[in-house]
Protein backbone atom coordinates (compact mmCIF):
# COMPACT_ATOMS: atom_id res chain seq x y z
CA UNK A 1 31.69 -58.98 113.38
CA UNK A 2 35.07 -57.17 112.48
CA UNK A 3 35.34 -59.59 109.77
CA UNK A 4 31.90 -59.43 108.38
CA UNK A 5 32.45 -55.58 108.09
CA UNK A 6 35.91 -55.91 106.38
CA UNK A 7 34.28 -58.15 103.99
CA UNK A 8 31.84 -55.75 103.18
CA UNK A 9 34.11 -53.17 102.68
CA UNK A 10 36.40 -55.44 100.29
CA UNK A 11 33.23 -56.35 98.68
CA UNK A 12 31.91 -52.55 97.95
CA UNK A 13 35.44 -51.35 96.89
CA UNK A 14 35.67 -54.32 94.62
CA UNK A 15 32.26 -53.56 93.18
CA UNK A 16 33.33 -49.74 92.71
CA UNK A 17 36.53 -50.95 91.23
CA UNK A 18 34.49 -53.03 88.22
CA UNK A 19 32.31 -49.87 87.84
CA UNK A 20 34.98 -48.00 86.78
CA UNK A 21 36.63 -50.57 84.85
CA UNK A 22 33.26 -50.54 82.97
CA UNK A 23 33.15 -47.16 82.54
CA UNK A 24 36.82 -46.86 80.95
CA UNK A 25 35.65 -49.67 78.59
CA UNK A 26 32.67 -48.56 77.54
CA UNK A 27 34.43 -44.73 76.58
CA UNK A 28 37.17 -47.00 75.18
CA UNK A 29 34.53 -48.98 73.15
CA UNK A 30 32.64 -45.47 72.15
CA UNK A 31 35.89 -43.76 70.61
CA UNK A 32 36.48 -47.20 68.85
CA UNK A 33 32.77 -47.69 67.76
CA UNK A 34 32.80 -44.40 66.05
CA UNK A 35 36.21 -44.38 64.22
CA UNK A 36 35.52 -47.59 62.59
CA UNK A 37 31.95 -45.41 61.17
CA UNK A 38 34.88 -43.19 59.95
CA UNK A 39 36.71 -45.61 58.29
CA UNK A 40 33.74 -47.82 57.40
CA UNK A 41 32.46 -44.66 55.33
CA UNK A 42 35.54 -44.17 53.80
CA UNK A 43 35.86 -47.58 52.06
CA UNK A 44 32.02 -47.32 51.55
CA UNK A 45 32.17 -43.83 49.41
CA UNK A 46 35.28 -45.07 47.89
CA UNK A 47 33.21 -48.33 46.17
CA UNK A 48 30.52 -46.00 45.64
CA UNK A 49 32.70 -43.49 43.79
CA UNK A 50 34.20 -46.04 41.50
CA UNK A 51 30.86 -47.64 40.48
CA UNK A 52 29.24 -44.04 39.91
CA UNK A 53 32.31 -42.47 38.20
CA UNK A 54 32.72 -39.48 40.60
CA UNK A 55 35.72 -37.34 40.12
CA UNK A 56 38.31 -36.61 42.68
CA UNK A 57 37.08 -32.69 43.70
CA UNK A 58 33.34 -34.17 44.36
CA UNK A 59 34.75 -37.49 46.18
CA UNK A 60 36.91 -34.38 48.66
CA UNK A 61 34.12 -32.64 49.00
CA UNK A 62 31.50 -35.23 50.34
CA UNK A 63 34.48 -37.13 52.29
CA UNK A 64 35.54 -33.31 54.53
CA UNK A 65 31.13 -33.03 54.80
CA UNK A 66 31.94 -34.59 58.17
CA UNK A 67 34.30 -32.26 59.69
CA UNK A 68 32.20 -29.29 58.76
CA UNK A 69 29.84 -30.51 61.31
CA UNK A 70 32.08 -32.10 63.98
CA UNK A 71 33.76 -28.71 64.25
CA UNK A 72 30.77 -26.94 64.88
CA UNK A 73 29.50 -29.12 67.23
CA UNK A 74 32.94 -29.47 69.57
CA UNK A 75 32.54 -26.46 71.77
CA UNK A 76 28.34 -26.64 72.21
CA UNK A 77 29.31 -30.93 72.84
CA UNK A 78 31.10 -29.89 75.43
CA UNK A 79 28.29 -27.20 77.34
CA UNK A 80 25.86 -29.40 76.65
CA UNK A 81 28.09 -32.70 78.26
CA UNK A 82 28.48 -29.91 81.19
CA UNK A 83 24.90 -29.01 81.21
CA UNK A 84 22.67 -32.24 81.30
CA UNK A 85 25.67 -34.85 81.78
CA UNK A 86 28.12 -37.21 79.89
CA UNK A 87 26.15 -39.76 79.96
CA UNK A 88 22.79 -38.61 78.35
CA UNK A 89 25.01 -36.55 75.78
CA UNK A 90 26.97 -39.85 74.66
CA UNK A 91 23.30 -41.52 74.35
CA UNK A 92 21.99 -38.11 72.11
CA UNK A 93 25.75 -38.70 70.25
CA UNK A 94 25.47 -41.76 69.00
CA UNK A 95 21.55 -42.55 69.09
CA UNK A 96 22.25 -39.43 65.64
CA UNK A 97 25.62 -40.66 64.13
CA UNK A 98 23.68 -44.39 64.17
CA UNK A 99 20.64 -43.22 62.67
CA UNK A 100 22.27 -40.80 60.29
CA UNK A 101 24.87 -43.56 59.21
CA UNK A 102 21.80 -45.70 58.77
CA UNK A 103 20.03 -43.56 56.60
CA UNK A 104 22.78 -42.29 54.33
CA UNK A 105 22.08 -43.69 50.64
CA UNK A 106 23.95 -46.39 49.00
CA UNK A 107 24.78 -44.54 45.73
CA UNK A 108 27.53 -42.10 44.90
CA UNK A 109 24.62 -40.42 42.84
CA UNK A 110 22.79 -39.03 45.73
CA UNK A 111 25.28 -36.91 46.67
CA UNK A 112 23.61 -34.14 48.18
CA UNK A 113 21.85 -36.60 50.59
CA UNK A 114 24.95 -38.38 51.64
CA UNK A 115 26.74 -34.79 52.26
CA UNK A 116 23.71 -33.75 54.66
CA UNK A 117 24.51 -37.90 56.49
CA UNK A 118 27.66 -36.80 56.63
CA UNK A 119 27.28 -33.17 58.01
CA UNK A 120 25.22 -34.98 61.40
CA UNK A 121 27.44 -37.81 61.56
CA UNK A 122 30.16 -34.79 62.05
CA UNK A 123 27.48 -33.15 64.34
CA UNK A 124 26.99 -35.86 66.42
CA UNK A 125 30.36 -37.29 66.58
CA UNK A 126 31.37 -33.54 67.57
CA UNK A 127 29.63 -34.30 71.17
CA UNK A 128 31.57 -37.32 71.72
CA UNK A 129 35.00 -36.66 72.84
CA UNK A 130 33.83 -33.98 75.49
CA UNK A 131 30.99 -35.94 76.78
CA UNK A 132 33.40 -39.23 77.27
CA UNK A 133 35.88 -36.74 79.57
CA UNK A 134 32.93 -35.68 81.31
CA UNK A 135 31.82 -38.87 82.32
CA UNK A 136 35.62 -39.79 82.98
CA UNK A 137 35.98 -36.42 85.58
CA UNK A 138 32.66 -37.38 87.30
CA UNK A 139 32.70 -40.90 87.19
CA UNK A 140 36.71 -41.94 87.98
CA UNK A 141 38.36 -40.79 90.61
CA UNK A 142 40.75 -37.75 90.06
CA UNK A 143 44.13 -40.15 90.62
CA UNK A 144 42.76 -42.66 88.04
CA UNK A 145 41.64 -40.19 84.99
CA UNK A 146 45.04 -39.49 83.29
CA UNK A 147 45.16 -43.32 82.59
CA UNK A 148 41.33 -43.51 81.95
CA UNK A 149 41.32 -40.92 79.46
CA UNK A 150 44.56 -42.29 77.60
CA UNK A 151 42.94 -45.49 77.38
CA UNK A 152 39.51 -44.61 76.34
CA UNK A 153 40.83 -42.49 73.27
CA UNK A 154 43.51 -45.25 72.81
CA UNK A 155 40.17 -46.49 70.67
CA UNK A 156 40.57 -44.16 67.90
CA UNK A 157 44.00 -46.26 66.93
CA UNK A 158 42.93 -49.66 67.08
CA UNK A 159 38.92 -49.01 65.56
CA UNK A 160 40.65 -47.25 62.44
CA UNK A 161 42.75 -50.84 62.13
CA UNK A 162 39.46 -52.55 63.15
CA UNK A 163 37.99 -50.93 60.48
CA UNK A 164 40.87 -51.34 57.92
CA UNK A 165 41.10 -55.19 58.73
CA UNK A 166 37.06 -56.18 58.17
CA UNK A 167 34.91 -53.39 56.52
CA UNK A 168 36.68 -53.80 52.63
CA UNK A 169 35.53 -57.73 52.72
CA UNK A 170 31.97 -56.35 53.72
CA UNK A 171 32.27 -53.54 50.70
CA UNK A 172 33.54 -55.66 48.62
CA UNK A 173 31.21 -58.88 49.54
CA UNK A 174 28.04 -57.28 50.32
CA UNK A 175 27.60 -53.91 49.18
CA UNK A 176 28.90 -49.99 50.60
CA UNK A 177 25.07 -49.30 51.54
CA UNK A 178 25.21 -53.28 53.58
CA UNK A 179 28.81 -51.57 54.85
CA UNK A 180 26.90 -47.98 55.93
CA UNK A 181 24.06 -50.70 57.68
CA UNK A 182 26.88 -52.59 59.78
CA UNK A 183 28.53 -49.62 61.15
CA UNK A 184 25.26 -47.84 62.03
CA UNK A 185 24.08 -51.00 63.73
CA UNK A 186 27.06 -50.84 65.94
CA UNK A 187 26.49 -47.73 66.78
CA UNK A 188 23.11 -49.04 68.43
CA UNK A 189 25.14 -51.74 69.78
CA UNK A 190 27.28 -49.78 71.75
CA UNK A 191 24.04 -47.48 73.06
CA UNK A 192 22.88 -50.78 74.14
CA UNK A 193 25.44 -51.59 76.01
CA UNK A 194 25.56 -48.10 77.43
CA UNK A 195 21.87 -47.54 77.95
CA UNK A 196 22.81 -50.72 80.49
CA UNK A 197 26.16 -49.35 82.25
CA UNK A 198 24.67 -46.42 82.93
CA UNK A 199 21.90 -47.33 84.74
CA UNK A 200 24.26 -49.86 86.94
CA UNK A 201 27.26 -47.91 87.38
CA UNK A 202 26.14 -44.78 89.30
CA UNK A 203 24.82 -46.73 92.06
CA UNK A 204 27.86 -48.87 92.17
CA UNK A 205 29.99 -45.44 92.26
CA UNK A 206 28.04 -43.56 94.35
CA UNK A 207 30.16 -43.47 97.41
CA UNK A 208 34.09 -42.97 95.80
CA UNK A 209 35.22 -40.26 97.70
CA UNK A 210 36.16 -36.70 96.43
CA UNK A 211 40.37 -36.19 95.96
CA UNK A 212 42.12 -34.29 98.32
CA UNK A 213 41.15 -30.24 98.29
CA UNK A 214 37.79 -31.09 95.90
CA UNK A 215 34.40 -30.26 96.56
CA UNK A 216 31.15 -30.64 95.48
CA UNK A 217 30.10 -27.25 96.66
CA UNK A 218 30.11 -24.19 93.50
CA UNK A 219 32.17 -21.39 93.73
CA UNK A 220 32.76 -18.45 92.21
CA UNK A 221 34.39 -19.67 88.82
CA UNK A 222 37.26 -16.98 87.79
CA UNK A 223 37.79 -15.53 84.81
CA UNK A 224 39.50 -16.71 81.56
CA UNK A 225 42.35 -15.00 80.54
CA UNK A 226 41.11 -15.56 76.55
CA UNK A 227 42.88 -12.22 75.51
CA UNK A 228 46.23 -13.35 76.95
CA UNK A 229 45.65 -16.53 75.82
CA UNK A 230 45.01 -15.91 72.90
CA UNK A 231 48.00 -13.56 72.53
CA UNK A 232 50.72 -15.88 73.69
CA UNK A 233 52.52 -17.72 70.92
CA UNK A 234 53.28 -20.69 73.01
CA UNK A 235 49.54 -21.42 73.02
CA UNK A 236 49.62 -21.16 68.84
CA UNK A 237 52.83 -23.37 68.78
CA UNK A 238 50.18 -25.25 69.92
CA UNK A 239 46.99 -24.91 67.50
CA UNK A 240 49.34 -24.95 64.28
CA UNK A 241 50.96 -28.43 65.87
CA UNK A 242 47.15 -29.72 66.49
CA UNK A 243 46.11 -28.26 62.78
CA UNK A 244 49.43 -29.91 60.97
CA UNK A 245 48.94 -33.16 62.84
CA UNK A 246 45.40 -33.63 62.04
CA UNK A 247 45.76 -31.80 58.43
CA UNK A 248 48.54 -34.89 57.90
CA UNK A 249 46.22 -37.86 59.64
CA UNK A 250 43.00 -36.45 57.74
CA UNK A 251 44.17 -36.63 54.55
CA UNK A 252 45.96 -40.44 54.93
CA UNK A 253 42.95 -41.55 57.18
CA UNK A 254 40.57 -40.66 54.01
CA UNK A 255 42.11 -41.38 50.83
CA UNK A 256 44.30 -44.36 52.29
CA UNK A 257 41.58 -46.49 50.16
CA UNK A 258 41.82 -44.51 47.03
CA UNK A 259 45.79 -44.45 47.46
CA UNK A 260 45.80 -48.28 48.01
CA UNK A 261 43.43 -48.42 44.74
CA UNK A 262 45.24 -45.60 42.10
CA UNK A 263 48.71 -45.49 43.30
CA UNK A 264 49.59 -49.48 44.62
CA UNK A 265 47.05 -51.10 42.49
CA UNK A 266 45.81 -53.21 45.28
CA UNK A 267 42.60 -54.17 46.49
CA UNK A 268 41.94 -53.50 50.30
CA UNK A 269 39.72 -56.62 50.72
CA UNK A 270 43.05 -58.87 49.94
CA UNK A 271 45.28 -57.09 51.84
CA UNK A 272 45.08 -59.02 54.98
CA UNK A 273 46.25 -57.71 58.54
CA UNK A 274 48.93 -55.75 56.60
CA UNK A 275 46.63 -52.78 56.20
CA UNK A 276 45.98 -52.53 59.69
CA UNK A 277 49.47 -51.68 60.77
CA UNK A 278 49.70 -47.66 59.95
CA UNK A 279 46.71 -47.57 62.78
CA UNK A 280 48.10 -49.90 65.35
CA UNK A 281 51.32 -48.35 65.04
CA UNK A 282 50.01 -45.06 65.74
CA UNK A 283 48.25 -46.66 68.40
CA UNK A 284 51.85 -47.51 69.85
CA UNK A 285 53.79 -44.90 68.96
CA UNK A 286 51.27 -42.13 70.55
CA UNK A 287 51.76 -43.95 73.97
CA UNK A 288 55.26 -43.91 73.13
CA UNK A 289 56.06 -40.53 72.60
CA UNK A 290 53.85 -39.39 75.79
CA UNK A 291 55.89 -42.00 78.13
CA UNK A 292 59.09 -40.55 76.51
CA UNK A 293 58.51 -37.18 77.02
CA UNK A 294 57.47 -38.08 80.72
CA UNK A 295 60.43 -39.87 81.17
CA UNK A 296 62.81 -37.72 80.06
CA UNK A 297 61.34 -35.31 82.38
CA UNK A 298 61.17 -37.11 85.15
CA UNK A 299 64.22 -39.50 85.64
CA UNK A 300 66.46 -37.59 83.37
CA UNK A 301 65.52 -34.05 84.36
CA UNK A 302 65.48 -32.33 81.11
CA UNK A 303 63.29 -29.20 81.01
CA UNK A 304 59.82 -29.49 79.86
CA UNK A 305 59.95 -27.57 76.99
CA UNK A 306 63.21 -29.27 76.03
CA UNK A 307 61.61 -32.75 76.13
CA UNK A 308 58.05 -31.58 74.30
CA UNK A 309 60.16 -29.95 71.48
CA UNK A 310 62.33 -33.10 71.32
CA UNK A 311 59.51 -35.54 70.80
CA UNK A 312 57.89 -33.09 69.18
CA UNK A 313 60.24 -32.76 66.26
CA UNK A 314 61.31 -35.86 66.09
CA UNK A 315 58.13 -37.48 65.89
CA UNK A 316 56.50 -34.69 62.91
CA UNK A 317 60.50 -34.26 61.04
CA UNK A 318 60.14 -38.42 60.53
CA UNK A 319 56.48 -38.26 59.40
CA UNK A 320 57.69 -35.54 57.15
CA UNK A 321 60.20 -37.63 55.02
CA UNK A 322 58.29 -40.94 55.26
CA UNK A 323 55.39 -38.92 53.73
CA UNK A 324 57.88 -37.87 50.85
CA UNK A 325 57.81 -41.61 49.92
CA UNK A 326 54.23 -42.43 49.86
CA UNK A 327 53.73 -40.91 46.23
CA UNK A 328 57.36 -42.77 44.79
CA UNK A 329 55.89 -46.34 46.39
CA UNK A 330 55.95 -48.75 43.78
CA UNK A 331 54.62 -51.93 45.19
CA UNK A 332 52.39 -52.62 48.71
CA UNK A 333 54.96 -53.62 51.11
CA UNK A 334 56.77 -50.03 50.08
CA UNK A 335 53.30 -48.11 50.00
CA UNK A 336 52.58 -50.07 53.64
CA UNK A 337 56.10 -49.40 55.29
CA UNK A 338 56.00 -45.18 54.21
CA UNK A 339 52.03 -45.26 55.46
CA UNK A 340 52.74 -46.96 58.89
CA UNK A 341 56.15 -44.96 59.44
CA UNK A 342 54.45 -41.52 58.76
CA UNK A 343 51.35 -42.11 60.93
CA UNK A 344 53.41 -43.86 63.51
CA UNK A 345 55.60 -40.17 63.81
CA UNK A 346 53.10 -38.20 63.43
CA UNK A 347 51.44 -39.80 66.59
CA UNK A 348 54.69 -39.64 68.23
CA UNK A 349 54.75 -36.20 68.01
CA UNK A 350 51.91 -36.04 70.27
CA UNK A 351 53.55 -36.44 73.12
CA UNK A 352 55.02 -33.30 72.22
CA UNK A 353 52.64 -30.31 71.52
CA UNK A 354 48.89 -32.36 72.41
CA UNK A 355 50.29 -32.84 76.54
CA UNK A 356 51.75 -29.18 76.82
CA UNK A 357 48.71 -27.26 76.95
CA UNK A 358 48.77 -29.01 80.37
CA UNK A 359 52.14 -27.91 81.21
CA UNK A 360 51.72 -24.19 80.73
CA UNK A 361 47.94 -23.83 81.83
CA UNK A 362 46.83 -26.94 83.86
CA UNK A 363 43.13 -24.93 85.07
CA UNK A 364 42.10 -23.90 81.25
CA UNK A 365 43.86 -27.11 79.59
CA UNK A 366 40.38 -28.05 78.88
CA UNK A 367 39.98 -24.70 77.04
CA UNK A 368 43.14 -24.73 75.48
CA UNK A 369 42.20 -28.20 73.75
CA UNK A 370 38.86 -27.20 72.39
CA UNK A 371 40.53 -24.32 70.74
CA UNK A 372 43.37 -26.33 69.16
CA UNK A 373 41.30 -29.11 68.35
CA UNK A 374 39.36 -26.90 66.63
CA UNK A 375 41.80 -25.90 64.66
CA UNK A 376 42.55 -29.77 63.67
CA UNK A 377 38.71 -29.99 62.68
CA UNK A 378 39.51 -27.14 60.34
CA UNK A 379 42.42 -29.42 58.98
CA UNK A 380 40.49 -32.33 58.14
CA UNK A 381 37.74 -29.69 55.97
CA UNK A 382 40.79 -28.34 54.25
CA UNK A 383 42.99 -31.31 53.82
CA UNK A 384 40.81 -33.15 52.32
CA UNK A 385 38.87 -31.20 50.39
CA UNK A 386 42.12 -30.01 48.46
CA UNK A 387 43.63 -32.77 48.49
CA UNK A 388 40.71 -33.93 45.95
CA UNK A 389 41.25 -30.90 44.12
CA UNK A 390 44.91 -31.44 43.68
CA UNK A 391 43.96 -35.14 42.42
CA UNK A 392 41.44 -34.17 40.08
CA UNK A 393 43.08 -31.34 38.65
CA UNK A 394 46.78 -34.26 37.91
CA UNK A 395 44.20 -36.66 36.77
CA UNK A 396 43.37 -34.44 33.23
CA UNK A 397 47.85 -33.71 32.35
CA UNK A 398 49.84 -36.15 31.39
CA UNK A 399 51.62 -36.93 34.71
CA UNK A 400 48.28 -38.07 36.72
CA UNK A 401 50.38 -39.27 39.48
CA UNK A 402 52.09 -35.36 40.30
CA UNK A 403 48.74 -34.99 42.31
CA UNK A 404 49.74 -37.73 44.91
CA UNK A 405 53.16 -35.82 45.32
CA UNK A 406 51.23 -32.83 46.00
CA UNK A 407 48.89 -33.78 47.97
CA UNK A 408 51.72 -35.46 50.24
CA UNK A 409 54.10 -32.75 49.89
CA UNK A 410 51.98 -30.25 51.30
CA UNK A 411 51.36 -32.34 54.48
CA UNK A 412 55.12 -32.93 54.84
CA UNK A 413 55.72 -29.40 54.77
CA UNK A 414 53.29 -28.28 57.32
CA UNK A 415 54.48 -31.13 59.53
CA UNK A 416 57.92 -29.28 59.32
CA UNK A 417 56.90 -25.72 59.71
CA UNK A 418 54.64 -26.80 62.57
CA UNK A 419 57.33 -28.39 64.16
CA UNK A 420 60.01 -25.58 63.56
CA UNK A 421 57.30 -22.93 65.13
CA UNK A 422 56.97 -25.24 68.02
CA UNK A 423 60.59 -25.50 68.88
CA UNK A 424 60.71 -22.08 68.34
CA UNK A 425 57.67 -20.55 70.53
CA UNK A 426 56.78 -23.18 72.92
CA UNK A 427 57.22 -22.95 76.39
CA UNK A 428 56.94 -25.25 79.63
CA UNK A 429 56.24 -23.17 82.33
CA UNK A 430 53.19 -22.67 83.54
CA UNK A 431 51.99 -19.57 81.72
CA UNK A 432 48.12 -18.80 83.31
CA UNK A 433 46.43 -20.67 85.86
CA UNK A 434 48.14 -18.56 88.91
CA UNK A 435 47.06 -16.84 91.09
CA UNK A 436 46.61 -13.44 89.95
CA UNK A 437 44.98 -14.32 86.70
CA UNK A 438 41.97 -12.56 85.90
């Protein structure tokens, strides 16, 4: 009898177990899912732009139409995630971003049409980063969710190389609208898939136990300290680090195809794996920097600010020079080894200012990353928008290529202001969250 009941047990906890494991791969699978729609539209426009003849200010302009909406979206995502549930909001999320991917037209002529796609694709993708920590905080237990949520948004990385490594041999084989097709068809792939996890997984997790000191009861929620918040320049060491890192990943993440094409003369389809490797090193090199940090602060005992700034620094100082050679490449294996080494540092560097909001306000971390990721929304609208501008405008003097040193000069200098401000204003001790805050 004793053993019939310990087998049940083993057998629920095992079940619960593969729930969770289920849930972490389908958010992993979701962040993946929707940066190769990133990337897939990226090569897509780029094909488009060259058949259609569209200058470098227009190709900006349509290219930073998502980010208008995905900032607008990040904050209301997140209420509505709150509201009526992870789950249904990741379903709403990408049933739009599918549909609108699906819809958007196959010619750089239409451009009006494909800037309204790409405005709801922004929308829509805007809802997906809170809703997948939602259903991480209600679905995984609270000593599981740091790795849960590094490993779910691990999928950003490795869809971006996913995306580098097979979308330009559907561009280039097919068409970009048969490109535009594939990704939006994933998109209903994943819902698919989720549509069927989430009616399993619930049941399966319906008796993991609340952590220590939680409860399901509501309280009276206290008040955010937004003025002192928003008056403490440790907390915009961090927004300028989260607006410089995404100004410098925007702007490589979207013209990466156009660079490859203008400034190394080489054809994405025939690269190979070799394009891939910016992503996947970021992919390893954002772990990286957050287990170095950690380490240093735990076995080594430097202060937490100390360790943040020195990641920090290191990781956006190295993406600055590397991103000084990208423009004076001559050849792919140079153009390849700059790309990978600035992305790799600049995701480095997140172990330094994108983890500190939780050192100095652990109970409004979640606010403090809306606001700063806000800012790195804004980024991607104005990195790559002028970044078009600073292209198009080279492209009619006699040194066409002066635009690429622009356009990769400015990032390198933002990287190092951030990262001066950040060693010079950020702090890691805990700042609000005690007691007496009101």
């Amino acid at each position: 009898m004793k053993a019939s009941r310990h087998e049940a047990k083993r057998g629920a906890f095992r079940r619960r177990l593969e729930a969770r494991h289920l849930v972490v791969l389908a958010c992993f699978l979701a962040t993946l899912s929707a940066y190769v729609e990133r990337v897939g539209f990226s090569i897509a426009y780029t094909a488009m732009a060259k058949i259609d003849k569209v200058d470098e200010a227009t190709k900006g302009t349509v290219l930073s139409a998502f980010y208008w909406g995905y900032g607008v979206s990040q904050v209301p995502g997140g209420w509505a995630a709150q509201r009526w549930g992870g789950r249904r909001m990741l379903m709403v999320s990408f049933g739009l971003w599918s549909t609108a991917s699906m819809l958007t037209p196959g010619s750089a002529a239409s451009n009006s049409a494909i800037i309204l796609a790409r405005v709801a694709v922004g929308v829509a993708q805007g809802f997906l980063i809170p809703s997948v920590h939602t259903v991480l905080s209600q679905w995984i237990p609270p000593h599981e969710r740091a790795k849960a949520v590094s490993l779910s948004t691990s999928g950003m990385y490795l869809g971006s190389a996913a995306g580098m490594l097979v979308l330009p041999s559907i561009a280039a084989r097919a068409s970009p609208a048969a490109l535009l097709k594939f990704v939006g068809a994933l998109g209903y792939a994943w819902l698919a898939f989720w549509l069927t996890v989430g009616k399993e997984v619930p049941h399966r997790l319906a008796t993991i136990p609340l952590a220590s000191g939680e409860s399901k009861q509501k309280g009276r929620t206290p008040a955010t300290p937004w003025l002192r918040m928003l008056t403490q320049p440790a907390v915009w060491a961090i927004i300028i680090n989260n607006f410089t890192f995404h100004y410098a990943f925007y702007v490589v993440m979207n013209w990466l195809p156009t660079y490859f094409d203008k400034v190394l003369h080489a054809d994405l389809a025939s690269l190979g794996a070799v394009k891939t490797l910016p992503y996947l090193a970021m992919f390893g090199s954002s772990n990286l920097g957050g287990w170095l940090g950690d380490h240093l602060i735990h076995q080594h005992k430097t202060h937490t600010a100390r360790a943040r700034k020195f990641v920090n620094t290191l990781g956006f100082v190295g993406a600055a020079i590397a991103l000084l050679f990208m423009p004076r490449a001559s050849d792919v294996a140079s153009g390849v080894a700059a790309t990978t080494s600035a992305l790799a540092l600049a995701g480095f560097a997140r172990g330094g200012f994108s983890v500190n909001h939780m050192d100095i306000a652990p109970k409004y971390a979640g606010i403090l990353m809306g606001i700063s990721n806000t800012a790195g929304t804004l980024a991607g609208v104005i990195g790559v928008a002028v970044t078009g501008l600073l292209l198009n405008t080279s492209a009619e003097t006699v040194n066409a290529s002066s635009g690429w040193w622009q356009a990769f000069a400015t990032c390198a200098i933002l990287c190092t202001a951030g990262s001066t401000i950040f060693v010079i204003f950020a702090r890691g001790d805990r700042l609000f969250g005690s007691e007496n805050d009101s």
